[in-house]
Protein backbone atom coordinates (compact mmCIF):
# COMPACT_ATOMS: atom_id res chain seq x y z
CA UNK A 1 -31.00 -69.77 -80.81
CA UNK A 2 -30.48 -66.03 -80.73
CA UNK A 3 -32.51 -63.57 -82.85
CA UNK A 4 -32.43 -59.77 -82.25
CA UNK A 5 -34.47 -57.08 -84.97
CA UNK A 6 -34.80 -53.58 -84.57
CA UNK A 7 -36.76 -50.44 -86.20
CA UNK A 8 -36.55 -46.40 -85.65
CA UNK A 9 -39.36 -44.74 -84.77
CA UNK A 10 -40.45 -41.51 -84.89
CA UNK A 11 -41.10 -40.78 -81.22
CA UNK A 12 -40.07 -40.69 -77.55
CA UNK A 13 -39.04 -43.23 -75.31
CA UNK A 14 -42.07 -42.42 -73.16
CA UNK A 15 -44.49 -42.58 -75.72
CA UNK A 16 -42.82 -46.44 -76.95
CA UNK A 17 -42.62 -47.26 -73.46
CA UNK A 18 -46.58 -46.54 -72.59
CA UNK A 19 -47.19 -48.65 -75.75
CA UNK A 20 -45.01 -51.15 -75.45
CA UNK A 21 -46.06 -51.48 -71.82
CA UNK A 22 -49.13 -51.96 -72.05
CA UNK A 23 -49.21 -56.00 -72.51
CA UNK A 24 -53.49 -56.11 -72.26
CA UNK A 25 -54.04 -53.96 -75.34
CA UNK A 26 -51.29 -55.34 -77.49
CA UNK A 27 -53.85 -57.31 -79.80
CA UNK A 28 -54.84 -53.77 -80.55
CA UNK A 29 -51.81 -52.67 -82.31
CA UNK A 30 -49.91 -55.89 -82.76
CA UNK A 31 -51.70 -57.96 -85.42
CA UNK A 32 -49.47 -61.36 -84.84
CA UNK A 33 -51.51 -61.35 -81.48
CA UNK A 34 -54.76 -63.11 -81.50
CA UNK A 35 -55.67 -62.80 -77.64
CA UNK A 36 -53.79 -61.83 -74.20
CA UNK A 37 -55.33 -62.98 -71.11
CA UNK A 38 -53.83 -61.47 -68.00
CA UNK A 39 -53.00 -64.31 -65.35
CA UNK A 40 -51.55 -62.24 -62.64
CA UNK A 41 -51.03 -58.19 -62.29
CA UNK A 42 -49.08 -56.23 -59.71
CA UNK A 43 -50.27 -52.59 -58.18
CA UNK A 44 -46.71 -50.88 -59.33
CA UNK A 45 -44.67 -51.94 -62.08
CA UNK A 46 -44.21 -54.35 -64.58
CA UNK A 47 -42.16 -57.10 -63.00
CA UNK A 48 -44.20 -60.15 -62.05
CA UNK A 49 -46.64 -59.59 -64.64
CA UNK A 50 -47.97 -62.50 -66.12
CA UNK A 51 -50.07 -63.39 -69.23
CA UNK A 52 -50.97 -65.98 -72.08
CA UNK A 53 -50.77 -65.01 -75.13
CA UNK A 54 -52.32 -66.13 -78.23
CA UNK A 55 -51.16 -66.03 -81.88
CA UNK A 56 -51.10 -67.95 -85.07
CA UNK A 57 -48.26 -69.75 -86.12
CA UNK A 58 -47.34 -71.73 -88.94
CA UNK A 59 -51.41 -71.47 -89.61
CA UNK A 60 -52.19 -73.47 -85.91
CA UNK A 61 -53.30 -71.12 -82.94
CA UNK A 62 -50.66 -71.67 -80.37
CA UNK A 63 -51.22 -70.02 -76.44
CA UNK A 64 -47.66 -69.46 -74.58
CA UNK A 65 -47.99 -68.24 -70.76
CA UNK A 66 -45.45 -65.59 -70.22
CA UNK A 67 -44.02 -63.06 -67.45
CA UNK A 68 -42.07 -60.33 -66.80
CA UNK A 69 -38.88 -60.89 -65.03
CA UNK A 70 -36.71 -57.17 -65.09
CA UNK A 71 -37.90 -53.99 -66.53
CA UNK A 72 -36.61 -50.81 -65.70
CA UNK A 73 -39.20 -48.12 -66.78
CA UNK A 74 -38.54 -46.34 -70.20
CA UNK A 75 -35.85 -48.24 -70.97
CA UNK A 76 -36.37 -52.00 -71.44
CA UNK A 77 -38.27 -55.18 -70.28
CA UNK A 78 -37.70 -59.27 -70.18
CA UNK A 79 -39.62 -61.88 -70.53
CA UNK A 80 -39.87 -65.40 -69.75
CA UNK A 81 -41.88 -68.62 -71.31
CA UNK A 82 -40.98 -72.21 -70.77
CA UNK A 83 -43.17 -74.48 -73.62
CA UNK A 84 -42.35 -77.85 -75.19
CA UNK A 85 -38.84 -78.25 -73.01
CA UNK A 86 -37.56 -74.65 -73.98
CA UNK A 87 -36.75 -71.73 -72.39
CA UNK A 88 -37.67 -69.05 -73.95
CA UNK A 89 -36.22 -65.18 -72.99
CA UNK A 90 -37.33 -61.87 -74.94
CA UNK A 91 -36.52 -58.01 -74.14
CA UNK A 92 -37.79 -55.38 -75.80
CA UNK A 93 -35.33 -52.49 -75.44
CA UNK A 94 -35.83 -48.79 -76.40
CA UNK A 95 -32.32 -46.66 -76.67
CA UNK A 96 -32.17 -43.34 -78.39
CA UNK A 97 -29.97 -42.99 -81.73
CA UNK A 98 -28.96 -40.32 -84.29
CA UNK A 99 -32.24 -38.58 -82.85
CA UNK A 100 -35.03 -41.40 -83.12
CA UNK A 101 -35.69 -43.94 -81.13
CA UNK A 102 -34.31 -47.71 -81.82
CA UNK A 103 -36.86 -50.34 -80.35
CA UNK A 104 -35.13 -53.83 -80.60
CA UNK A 105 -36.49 -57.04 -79.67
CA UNK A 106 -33.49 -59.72 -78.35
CA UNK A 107 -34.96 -63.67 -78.43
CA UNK A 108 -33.47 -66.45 -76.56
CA UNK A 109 -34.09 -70.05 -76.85
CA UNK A 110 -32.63 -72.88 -75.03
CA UNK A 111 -33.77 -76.14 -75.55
CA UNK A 112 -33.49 -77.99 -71.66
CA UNK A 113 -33.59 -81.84 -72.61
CA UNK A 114 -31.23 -83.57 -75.10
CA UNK A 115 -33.63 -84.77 -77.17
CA UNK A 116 -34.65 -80.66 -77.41
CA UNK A 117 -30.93 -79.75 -78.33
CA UNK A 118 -31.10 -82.25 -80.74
CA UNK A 119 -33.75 -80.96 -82.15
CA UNK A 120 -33.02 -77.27 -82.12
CA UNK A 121 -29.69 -78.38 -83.96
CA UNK A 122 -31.74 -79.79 -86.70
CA UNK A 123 -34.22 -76.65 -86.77
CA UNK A 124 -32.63 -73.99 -85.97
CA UNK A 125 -32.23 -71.99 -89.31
CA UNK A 126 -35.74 -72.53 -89.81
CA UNK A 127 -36.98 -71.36 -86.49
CA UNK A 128 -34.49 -68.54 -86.67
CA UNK A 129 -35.78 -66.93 -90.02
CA UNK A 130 -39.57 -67.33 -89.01
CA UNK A 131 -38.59 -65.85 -85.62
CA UNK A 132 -37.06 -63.31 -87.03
CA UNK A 133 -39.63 -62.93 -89.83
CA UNK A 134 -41.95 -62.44 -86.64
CA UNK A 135 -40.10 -60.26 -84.44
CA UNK A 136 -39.92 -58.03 -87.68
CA UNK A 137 -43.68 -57.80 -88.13
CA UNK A 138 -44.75 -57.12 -84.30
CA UNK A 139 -41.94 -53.71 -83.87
CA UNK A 140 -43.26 -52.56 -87.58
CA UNK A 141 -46.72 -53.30 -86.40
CA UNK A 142 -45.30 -51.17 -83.01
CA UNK A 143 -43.98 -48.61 -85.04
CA UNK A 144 -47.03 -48.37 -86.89
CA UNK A 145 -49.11 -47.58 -84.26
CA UNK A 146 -46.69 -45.11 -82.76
CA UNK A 147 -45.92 -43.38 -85.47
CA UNK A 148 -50.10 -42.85 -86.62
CA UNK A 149 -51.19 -41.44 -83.55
């Protein structure tokens, strides 16, 4: 499953990056996030970071540990969860356009046991529109913040 959203925002890539960045405080500005707990934090950058992360879905509170594989500063970062026999992969990525700045969030899901595919056959339309549904909410909820400062 592959789900990608994006919004413009009135800013700089530094100022979305420090946001965006700044995984601890994201229940702060991001109001699909119930709770972060920081599992692991590195002295310089963002790359080994690792978190759970609590939200409500589908009306159950659901806790996914997460971590930062790449990032290059200002420009984008990836993440990694593995839940329920799926891999899941997110980046958020900030690239200038037409003057603003486009923040896009890319989703990857990969179901690693048959039964899983099978599964994520049956599913997938479903999990792709709430995903996306999702994705949409925490960049306006981003942009939001940005933007009212």
């Amino acid at each position: 499953m592959n789900v990608s959203a994006s919004v413009f925002i009135d800013s700089t890539k530094e100022e979305v990056w420090k946001v965006i960045s700044n995984i601890e405080n994201s229940p702060n500005f991001i109001s699909g996030i119930n709770k972060i707990e920081i599992l692991e934090k590195h002295n310089e950058g963002l790359i080994g970071l690792k978190w759970k992360e609590t939200r409500t879905m589908f009306g159950k509170e659901s806790t996914e540990t997460m971590w930062i594989i790449e990032a290059v500063e200002n420009e984008y970062y990836k993440t990694r969860a593995e839940s329920h026999r799926m891999i899941y992969i997110s980046e958020l990525r900030i690239a200038e356009e037409n003057g603003k700045i486009k923040l896009t969030m890319n989703f990857y899901g990969e179901a690693t046991s048959f039964f899983g595919k099978i599964m994520s056959f049956i599913f997938s339309k479903i999990m792709r529109n709430s995903t996306k549904k999702m994705i949409l909410e925490d960049l306006n909820d981003i942009k939001k913040y940005i933007e009212g400062r």
